[in-house]
PDB file of N, CA and C in Angstrom:
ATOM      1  N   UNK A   1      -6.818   2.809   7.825  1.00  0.00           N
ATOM      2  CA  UNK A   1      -7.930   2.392   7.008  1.00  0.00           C
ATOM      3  C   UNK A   1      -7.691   0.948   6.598  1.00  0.00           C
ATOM      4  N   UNK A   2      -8.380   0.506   6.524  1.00  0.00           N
ATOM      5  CA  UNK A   2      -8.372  -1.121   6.212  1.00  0.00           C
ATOM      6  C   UNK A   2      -9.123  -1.777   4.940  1.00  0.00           C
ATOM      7  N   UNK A   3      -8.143  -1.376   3.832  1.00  0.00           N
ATOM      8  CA  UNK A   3      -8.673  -2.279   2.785  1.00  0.00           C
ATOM      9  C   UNK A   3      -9.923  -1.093   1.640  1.00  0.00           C
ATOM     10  N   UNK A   4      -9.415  -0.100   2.010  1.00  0.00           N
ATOM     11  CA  UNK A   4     -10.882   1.891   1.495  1.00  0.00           C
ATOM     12  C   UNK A   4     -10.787   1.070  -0.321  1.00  0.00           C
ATOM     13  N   UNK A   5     -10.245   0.243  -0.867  1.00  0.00           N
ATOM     14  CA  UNK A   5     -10.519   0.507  -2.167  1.00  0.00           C
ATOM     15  C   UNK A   5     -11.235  -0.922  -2.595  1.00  0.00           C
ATOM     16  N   UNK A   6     -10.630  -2.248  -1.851  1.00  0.00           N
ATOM     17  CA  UNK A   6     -11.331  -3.539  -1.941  1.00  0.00           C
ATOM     18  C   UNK A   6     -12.944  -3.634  -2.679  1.00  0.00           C
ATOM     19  N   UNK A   7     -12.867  -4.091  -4.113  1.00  0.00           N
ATOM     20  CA  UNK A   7     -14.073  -4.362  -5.161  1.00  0.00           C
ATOM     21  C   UNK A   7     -14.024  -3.151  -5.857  1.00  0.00           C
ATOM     22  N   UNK A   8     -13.323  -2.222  -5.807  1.00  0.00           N
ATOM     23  CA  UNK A   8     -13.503  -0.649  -6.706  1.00  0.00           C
ATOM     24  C   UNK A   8     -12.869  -2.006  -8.369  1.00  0.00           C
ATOM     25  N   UNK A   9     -13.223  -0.517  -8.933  1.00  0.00           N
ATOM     26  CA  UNK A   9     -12.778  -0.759 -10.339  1.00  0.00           C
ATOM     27  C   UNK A   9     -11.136  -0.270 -10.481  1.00  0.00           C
ATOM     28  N   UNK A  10     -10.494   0.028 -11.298  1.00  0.00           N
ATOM     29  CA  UNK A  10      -9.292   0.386 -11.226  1.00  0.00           C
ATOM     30  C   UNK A  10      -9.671   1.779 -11.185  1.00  0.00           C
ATOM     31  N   UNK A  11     -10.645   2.529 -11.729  1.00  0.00           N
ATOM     32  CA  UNK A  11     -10.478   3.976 -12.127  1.00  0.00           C
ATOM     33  C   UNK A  11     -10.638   4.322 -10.414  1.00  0.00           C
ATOM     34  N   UNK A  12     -11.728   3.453 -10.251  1.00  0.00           N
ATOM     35  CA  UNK A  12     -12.110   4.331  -8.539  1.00  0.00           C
ATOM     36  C   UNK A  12     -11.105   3.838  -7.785  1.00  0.00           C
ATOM     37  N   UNK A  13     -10.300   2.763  -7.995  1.00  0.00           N
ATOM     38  CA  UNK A  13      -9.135   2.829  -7.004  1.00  0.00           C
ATOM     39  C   UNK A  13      -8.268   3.684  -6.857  1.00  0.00           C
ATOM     40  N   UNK A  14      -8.080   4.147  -7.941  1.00  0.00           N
ATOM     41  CA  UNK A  14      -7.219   5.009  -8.314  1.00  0.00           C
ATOM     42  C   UNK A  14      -7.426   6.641  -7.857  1.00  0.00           C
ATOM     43  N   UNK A  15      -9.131   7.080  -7.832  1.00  0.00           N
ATOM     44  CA  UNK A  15      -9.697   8.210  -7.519  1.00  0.00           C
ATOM     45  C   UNK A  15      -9.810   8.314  -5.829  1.00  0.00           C
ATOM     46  N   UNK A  16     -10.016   6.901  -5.152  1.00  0.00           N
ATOM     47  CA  UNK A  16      -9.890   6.852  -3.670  1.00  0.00           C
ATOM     48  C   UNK A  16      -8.389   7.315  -3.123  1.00  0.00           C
ATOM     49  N   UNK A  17      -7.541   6.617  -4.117  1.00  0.00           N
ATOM     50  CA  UNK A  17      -6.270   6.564  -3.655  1.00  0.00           C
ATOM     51  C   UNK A  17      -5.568   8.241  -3.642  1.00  0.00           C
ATOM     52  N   UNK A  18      -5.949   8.437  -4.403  1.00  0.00           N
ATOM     53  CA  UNK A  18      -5.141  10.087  -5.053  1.00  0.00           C
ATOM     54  C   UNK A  18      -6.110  11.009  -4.106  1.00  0.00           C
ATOM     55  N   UNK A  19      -7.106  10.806  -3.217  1.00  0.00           N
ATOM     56  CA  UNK A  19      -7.725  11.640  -2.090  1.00  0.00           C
ATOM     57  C   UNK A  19      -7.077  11.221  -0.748  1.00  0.00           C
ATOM     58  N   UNK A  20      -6.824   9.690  -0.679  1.00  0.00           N
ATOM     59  CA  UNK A  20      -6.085   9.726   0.590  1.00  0.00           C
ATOM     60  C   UNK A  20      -4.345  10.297   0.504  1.00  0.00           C
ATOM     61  N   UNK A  21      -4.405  10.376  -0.668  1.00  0.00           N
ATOM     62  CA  UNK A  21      -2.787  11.014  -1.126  1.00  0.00           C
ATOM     63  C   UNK A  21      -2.844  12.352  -0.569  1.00  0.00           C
ATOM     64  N   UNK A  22      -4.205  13.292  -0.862  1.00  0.00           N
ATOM     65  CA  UNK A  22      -4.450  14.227  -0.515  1.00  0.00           C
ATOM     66  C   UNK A  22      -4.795  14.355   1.053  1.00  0.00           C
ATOM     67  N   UNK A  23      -5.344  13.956   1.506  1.00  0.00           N
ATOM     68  CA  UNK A  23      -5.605  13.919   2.684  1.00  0.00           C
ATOM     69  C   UNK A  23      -3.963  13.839   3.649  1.00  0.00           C
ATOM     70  N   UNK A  24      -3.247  12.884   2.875  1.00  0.00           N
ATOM     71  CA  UNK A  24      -1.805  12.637   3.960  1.00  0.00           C
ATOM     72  C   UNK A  24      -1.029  13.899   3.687  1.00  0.00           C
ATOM     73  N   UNK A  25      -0.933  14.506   1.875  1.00  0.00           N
ATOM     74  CA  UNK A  25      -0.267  15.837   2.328  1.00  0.00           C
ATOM     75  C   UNK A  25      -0.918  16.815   2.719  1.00  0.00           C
ATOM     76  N   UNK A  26      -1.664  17.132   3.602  1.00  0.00           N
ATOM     77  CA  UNK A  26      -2.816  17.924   3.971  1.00  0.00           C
ATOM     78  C   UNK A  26      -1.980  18.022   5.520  1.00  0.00           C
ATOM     79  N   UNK A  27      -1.325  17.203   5.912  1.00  0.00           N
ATOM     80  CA  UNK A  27      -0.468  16.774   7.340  1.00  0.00           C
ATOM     81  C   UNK A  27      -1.408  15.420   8.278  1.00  0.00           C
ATOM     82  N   UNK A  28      -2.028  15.054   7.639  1.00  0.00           N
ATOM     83  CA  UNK A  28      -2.469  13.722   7.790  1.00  0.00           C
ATOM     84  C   UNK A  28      -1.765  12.491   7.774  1.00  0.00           C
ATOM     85  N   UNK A  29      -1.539  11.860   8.982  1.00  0.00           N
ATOM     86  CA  UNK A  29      -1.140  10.696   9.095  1.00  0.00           C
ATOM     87  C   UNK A  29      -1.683   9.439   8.557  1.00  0.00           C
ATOM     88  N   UNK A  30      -1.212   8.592   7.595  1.00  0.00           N
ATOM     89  CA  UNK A  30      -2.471   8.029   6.908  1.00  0.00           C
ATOM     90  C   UNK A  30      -1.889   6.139   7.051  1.00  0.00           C
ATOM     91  N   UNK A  31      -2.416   5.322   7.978  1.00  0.00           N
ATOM     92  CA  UNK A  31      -1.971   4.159   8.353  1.00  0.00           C
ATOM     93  C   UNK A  31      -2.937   3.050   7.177  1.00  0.00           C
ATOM     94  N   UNK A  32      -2.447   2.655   6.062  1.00  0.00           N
ATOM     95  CA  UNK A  32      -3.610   1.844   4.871  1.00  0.00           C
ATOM     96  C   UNK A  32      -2.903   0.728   4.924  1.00  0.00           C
ATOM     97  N   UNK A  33      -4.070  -0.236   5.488  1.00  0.00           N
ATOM     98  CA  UNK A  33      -3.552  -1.770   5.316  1.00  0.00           C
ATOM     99  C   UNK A  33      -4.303  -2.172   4.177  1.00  0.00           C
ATOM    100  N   UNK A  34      -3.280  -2.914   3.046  1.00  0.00           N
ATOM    101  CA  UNK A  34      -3.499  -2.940   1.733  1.00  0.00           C
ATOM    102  C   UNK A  34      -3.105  -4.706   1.790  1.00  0.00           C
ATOM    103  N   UNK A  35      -4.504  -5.396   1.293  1.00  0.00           N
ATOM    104  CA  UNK A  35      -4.163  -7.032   0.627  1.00  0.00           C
ATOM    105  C   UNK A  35      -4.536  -7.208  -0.649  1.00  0.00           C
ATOM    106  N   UNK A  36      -5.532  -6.246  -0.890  1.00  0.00           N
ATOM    107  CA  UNK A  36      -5.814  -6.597  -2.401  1.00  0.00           C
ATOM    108  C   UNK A  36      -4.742  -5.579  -3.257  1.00  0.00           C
ATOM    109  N   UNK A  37      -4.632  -5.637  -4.629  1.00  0.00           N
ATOM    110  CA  UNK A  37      -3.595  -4.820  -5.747  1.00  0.00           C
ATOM    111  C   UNK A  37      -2.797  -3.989  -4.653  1.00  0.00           C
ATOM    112  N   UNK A  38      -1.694  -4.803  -4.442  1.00  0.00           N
ATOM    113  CA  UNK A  38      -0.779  -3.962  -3.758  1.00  0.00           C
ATOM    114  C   UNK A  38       0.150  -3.244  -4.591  1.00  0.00           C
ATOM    115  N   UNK A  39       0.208  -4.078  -5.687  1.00  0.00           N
ATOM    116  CA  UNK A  39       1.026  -3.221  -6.711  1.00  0.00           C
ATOM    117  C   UNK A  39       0.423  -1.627  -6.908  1.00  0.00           C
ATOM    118  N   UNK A  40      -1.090  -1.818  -7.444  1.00  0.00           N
ATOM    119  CA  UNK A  40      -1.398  -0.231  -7.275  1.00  0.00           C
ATOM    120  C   UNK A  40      -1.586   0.702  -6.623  1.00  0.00           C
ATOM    121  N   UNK A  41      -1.563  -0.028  -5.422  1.00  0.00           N
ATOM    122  CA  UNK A  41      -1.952   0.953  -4.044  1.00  0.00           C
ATOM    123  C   UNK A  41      -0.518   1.588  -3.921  1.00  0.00           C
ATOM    124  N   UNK A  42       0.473   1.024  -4.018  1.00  0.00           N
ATOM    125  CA  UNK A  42       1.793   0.769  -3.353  1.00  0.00           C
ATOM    126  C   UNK A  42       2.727   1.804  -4.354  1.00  0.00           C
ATOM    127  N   UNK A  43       2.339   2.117  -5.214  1.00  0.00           N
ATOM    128  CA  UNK A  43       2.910   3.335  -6.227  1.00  0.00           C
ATOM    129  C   UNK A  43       2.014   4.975  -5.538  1.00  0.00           C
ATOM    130  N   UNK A  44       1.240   4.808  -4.657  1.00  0.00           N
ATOM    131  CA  UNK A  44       0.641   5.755  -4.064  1.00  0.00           C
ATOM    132  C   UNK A  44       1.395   6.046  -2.810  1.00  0.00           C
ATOM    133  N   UNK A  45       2.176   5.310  -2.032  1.00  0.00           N
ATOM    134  CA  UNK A  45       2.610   5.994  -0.793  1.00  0.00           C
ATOM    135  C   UNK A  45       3.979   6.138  -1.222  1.00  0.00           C
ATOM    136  N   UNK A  46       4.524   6.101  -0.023  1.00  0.00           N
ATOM    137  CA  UNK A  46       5.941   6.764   0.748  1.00  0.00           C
ATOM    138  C   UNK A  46       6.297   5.470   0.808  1.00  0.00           C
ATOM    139  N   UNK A  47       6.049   4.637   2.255  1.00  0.00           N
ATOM    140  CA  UNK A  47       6.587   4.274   3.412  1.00  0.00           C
ATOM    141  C   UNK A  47       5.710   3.158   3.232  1.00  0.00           C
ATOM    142  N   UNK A  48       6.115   1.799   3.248  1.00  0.00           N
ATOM    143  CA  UNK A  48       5.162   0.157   3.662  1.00  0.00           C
ATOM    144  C   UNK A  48       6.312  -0.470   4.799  1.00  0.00           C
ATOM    145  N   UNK A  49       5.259  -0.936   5.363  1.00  0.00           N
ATOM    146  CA  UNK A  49       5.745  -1.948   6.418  1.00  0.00           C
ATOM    147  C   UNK A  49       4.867  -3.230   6.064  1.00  0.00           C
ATOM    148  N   UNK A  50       5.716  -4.281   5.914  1.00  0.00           N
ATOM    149  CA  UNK A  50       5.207  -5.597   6.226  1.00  0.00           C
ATOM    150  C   UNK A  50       4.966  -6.265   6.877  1.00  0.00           C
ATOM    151  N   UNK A  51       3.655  -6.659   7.233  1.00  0.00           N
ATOM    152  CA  UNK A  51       3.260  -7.845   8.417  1.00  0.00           C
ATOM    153  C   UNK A  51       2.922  -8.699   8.261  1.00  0.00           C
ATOM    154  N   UNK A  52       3.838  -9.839   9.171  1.00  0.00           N
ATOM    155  CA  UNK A  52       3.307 -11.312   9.029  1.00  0.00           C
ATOM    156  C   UNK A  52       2.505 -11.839  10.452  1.00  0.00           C
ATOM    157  N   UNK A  53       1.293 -11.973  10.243  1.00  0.00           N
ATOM    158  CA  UNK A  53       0.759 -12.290  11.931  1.00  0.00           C
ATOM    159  C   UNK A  53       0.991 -10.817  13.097  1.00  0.00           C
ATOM    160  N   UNK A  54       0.947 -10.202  12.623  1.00  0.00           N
ATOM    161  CA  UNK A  54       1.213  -8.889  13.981  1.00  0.00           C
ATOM    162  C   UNK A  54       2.849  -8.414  13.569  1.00  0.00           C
ATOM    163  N   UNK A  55       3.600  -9.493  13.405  1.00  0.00           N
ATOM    164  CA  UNK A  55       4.863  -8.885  13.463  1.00  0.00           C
ATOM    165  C   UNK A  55       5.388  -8.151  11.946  1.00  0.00           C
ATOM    166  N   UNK A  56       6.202  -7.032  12.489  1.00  0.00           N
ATOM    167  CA  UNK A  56       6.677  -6.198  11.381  1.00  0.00           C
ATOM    168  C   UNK A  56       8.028  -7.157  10.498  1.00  0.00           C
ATOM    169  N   UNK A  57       7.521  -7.494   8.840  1.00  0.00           N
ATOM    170  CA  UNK A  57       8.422  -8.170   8.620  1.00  0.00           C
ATOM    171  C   UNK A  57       9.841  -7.256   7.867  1.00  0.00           C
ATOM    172  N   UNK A  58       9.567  -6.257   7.656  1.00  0.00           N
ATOM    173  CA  UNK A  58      10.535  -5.426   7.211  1.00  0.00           C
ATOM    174  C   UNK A  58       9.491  -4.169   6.648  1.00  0.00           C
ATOM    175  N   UNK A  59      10.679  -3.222   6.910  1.00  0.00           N
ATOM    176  CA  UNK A  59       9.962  -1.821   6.429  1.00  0.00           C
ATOM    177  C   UNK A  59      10.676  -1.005   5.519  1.00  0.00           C
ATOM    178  N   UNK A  60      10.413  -0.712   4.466  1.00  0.00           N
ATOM    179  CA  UNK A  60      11.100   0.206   3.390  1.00  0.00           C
ATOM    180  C   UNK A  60      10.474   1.386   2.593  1.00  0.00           C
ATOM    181  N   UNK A  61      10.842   2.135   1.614  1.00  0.00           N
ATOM    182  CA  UNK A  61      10.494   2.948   0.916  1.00  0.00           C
ATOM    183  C   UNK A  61       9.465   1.636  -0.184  1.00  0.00           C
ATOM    184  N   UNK A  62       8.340   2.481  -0.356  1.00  0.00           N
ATOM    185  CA  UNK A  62       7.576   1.936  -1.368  1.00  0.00           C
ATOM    186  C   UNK A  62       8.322   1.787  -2.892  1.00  0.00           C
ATOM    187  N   UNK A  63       8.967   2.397  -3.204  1.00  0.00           N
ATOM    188  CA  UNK A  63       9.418   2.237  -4.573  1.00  0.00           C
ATOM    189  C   UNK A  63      10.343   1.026  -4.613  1.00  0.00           C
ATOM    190  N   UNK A  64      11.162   1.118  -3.366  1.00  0.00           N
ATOM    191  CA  UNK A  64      11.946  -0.141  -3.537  1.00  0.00           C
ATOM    192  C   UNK A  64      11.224  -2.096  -3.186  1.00  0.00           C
ATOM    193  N   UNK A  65       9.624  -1.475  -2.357  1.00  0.00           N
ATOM    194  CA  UNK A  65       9.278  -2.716  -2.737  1.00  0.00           C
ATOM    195  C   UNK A  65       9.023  -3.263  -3.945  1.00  0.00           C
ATOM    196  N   UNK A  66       8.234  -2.242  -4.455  1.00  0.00           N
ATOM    197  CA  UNK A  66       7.837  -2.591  -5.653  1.00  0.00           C
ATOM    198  C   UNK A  66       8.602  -2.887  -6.860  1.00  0.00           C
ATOM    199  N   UNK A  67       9.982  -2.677  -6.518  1.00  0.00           N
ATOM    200  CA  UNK A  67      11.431  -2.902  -7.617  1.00  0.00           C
ATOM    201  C   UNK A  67      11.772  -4.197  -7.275  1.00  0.00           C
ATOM    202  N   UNK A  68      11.506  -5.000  -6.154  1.00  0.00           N
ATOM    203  CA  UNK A  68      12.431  -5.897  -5.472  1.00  0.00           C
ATOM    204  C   UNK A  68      11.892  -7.446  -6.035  1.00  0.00           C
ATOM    205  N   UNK A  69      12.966  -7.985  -6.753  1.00  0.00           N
ATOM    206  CA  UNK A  69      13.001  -8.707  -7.233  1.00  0.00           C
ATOM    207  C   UNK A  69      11.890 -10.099  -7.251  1.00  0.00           C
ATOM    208  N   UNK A  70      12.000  -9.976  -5.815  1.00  0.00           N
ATOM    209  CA  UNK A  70      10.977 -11.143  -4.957  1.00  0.00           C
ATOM    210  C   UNK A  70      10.123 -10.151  -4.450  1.00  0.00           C
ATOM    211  N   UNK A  71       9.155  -9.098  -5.181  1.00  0.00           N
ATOM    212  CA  UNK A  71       7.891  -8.453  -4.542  1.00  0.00           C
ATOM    213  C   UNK A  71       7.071  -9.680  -4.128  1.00  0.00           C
ATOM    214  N   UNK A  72       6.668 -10.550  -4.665  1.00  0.00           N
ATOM    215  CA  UNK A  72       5.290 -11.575  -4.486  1.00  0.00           C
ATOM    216  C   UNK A  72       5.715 -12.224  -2.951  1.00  0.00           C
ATOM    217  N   UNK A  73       7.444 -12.656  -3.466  1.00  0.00           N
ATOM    218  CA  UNK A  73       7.573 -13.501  -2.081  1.00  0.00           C
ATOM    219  C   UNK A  73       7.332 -12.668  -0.690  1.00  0.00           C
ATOM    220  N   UNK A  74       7.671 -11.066  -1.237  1.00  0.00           N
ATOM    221  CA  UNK A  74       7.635 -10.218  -0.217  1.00  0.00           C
ATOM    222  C   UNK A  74       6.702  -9.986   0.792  1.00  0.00           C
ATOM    223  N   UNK A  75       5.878  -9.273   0.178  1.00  0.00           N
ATOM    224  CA  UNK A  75       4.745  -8.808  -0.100  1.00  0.00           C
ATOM    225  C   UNK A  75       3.685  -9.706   0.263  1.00  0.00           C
ATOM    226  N   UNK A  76       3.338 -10.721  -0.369  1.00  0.00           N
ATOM    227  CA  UNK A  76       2.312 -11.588  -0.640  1.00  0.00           C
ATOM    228  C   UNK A  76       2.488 -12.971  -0.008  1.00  0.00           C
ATOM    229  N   UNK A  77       3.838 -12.980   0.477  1.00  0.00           N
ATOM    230  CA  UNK A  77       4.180 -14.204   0.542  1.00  0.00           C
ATOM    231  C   UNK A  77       4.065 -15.803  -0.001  1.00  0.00           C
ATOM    232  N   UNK A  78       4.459 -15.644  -1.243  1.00  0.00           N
ATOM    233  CA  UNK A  78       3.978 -16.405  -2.104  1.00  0.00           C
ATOM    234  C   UNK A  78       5.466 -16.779  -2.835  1.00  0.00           C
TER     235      UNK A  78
END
């Protein structure tokens, strides 16, 4: 999915997000490319991979992106 919450409010991001939550433990494979609030999306999965241009820039457990010191530089590249 590419971007399912982009212009929601926080509540409906939050109500999209917690159905595709549902949907992945349902045995759904669920591939969400996330640019906008990655912070909130990103407390919703498992598993992020980072891409810069096509290439995978590293892949980890979501909790530890979101702990990691340099999330923005990460993440956002910034």
């Amino acid at each position: 999915m590419d971007e399912p919450t982009t212009g929601l409010s926080t509540q409906l991001t939050n109500e999209v997000a917690e159905g595709i939550v549902r949907i992945n433990n349902n045995g759904t494979t669920i591939f969400w490319v996330v640019e906008e609030n990655p912070q909130q999306i990103l407390s919703f999965e498992n598993w992020v991979f980072v891409m810069d241009s096509g290439i995978i820039k590293t892949s980890k457990l979501a909790s530890e992106i979101l702990a990691s010191p340099n999330f923005r530089e990460l993440f956002l590249g910034n």
